[in-house]
Structure formats: structure tokens, C-alpha cells
C-alpha atoms as a PDB file:
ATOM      1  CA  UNK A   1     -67.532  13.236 -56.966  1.00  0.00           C
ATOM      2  CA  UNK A   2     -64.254  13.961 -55.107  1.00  0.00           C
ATOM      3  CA  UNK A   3     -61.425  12.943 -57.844  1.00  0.00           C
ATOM      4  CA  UNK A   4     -57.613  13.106 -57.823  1.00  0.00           C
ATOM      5  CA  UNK A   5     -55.726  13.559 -61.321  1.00  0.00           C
ATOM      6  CA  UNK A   6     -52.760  12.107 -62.866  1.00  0.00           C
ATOM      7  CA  UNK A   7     -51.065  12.065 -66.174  1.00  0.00           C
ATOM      8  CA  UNK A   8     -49.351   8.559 -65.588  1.00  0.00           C
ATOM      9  CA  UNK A   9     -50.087   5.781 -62.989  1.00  0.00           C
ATOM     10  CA  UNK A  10     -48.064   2.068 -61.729  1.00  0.00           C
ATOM     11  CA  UNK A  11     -48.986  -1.331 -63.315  1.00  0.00           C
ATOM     12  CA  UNK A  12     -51.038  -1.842 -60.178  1.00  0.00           C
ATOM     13  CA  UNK A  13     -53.568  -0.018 -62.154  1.00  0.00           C
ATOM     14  CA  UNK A  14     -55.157  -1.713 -65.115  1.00  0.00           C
ATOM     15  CA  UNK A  15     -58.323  -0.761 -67.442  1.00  0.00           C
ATOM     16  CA  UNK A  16     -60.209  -3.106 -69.706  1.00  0.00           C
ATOM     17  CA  UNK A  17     -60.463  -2.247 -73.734  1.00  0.00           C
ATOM     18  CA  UNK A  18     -64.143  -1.843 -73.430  1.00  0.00           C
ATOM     19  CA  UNK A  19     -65.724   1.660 -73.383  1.00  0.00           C
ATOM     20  CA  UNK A  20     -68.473   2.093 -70.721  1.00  0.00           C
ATOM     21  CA  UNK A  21     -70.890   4.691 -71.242  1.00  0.00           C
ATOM     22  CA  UNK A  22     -72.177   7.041 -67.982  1.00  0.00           C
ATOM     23  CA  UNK A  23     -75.887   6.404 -67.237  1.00  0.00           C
ATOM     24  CA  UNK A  24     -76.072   8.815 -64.457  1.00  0.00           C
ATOM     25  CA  UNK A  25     -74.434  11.428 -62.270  1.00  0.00           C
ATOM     26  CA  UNK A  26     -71.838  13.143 -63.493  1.00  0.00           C
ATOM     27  CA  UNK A  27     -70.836  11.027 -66.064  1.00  0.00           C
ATOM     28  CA  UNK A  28     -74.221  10.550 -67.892  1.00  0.00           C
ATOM     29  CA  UNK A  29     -73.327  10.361 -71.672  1.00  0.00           C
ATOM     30  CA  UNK A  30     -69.515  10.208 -71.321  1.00  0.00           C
ATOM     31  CA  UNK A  31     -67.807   7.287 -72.701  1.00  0.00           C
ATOM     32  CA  UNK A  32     -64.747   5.980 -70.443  1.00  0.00           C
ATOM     33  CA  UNK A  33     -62.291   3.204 -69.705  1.00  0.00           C
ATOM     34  CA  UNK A  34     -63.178   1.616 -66.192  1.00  0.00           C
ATOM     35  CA  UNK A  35     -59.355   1.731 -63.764  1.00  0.00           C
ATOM     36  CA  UNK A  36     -59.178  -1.033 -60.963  1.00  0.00           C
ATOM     37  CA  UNK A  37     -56.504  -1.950 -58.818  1.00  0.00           C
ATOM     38  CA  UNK A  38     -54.819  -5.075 -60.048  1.00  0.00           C
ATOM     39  CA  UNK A  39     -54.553  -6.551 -56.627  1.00  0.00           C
ATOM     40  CA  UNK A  40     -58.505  -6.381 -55.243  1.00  0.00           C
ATOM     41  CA  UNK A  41     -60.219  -5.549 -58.168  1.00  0.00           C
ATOM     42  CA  UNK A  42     -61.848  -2.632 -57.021  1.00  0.00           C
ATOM     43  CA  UNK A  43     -62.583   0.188 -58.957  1.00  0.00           C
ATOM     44  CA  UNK A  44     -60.401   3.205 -58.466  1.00  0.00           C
ATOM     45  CA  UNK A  45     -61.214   5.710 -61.376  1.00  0.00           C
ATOM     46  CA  UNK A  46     -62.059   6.405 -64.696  1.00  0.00           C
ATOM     47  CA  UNK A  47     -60.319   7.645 -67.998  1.00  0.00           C
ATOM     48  CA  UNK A  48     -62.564   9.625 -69.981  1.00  0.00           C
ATOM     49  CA  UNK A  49     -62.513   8.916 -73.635  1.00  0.00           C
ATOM     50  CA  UNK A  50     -65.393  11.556 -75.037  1.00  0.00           C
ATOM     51  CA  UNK A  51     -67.758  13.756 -72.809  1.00  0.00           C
ATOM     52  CA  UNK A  52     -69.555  17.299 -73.714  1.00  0.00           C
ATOM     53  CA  UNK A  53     -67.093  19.978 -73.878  1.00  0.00           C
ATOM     54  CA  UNK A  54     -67.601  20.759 -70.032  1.00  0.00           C
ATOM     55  CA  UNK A  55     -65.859  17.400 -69.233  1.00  0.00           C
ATOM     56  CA  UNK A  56     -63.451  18.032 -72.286  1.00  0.00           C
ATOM     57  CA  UNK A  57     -60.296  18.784 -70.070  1.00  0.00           C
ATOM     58  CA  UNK A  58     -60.396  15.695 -67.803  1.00  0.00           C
ATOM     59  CA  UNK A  59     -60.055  13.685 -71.683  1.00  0.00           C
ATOM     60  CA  UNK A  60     -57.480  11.451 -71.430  1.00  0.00           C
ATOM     61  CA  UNK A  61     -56.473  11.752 -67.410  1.00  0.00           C
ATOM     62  CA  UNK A  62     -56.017   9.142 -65.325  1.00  0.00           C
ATOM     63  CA  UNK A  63     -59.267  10.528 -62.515  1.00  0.00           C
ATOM     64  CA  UNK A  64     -59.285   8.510 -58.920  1.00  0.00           C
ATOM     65  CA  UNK A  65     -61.779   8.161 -56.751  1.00  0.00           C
ATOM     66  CA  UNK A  66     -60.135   9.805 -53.562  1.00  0.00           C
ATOM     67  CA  UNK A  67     -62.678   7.502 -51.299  1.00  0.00           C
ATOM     68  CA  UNK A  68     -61.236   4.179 -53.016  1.00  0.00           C
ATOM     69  CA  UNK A  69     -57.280   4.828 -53.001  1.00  0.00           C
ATOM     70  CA  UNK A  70     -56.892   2.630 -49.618  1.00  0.00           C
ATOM     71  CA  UNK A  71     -53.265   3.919 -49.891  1.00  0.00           C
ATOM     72  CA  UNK A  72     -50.382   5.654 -51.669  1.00  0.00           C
ATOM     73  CA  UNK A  73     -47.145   4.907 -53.057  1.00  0.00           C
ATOM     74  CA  UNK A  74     -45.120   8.050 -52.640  1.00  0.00           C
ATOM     75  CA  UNK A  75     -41.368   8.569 -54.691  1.00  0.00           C
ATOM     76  CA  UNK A  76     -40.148   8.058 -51.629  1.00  0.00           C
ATOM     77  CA  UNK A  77     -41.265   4.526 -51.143  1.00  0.00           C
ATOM     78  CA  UNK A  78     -43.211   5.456 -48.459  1.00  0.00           C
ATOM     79  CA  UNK A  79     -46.567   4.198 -47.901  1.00  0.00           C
ATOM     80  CA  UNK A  80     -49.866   6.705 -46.751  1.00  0.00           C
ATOM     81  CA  UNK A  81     -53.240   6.264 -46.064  1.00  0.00           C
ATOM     82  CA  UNK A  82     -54.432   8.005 -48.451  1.00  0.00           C
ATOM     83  CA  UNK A  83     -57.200   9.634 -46.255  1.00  0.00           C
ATOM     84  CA  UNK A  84     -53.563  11.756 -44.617  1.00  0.00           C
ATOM     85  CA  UNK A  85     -52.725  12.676 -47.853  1.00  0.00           C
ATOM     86  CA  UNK A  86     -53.657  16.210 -48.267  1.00  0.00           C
ATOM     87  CA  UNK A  87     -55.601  16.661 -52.303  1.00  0.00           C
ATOM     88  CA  UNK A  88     -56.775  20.053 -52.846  1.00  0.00           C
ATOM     89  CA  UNK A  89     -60.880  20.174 -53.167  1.00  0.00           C
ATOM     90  CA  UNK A  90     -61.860  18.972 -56.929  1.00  0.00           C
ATOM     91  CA  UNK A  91     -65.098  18.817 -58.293  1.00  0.00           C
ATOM     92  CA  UNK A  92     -66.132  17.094 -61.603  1.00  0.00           C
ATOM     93  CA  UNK A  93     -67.761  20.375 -62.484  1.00  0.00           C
ATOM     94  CA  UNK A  94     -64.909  22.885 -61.793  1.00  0.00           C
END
């Protein structure tokens, strides 16, 4: 899974109260909060709420899916595709 972090997002991103729980891939056994983007609906990330300690430092982080961010705001009000926007190589597992 190819994931961008951040420790704060916009209101464009919302998350539901309810905990999913991984039944597969990477996430098998973690419990997590589901993000979307408020305008489609599509899911964008995760925030992990518990995993096994391997996961333990991605707890709490706001994790996107770099292949659904159609685009990004920028502090300078710009807006990028976010396929030009240059994320340095991130595995779940690193």
C-alpha cells in the first residue's frame, strides 16, 4: 500500500465514529476509522486506532491513499494533481 502521512487534515476530510476492523492485507486485525472526502465520498485513508506493535507508529495519523488524492491543496492555494506531487516511497511495513 503506497500511503502519505499527516498529523492534521481540512474539513474536506471526514471519518465516521465506527471502528472497522482489517480483514486482509495489511491491515488484517487492526482496528481503524474509515477517511473519505466530503465532496465524492470516496475513501481516501485510514486512521489507525490499535494494530500489533509493527503498525504501532502509524497510531493515530491521518494515512492517505496516494492513488485516491485526485488533488492537493497546497499553503499556497495552489491546486496539484496529486500524481505531480513528489511523496517519498512509503510502505506500510517500513
Amino acid at each position: 500500500v503506497s500511503l502519505s502521512f499527516s498529523l492534521e487534515v481540512t474539513s474536506d476530510v471526514t471519518w465516521e465514529d465506527s471502528l472497522l476492523v482489517g480483514l486482509e492485507g495489511a491491515l488484517l486485525g487492526c482496528a481503524y476509522y474509515l477517511l473519505s472526502c466530503r465532496s465524492c465520498g470516496l475513501a481516501v485513508g485510514f486512521i489507525l486506532y490499535s494494530s500489533a506493535s509493527d503498525l504501532a507508529y502509524l497510531r493515530g495519523l491521518f494515512c492517505f491513499f496516494k492513488d485516491s488524492i485526485i488533488c492537493y491543496l497546497l499553503k499556497s492555494q495552489m491546486i496539484i494533481e496529486a500524481s505531480k506531487v513528489n511523496f517519498p516511497a512509503v510502505t506500510l511495513k517500513e
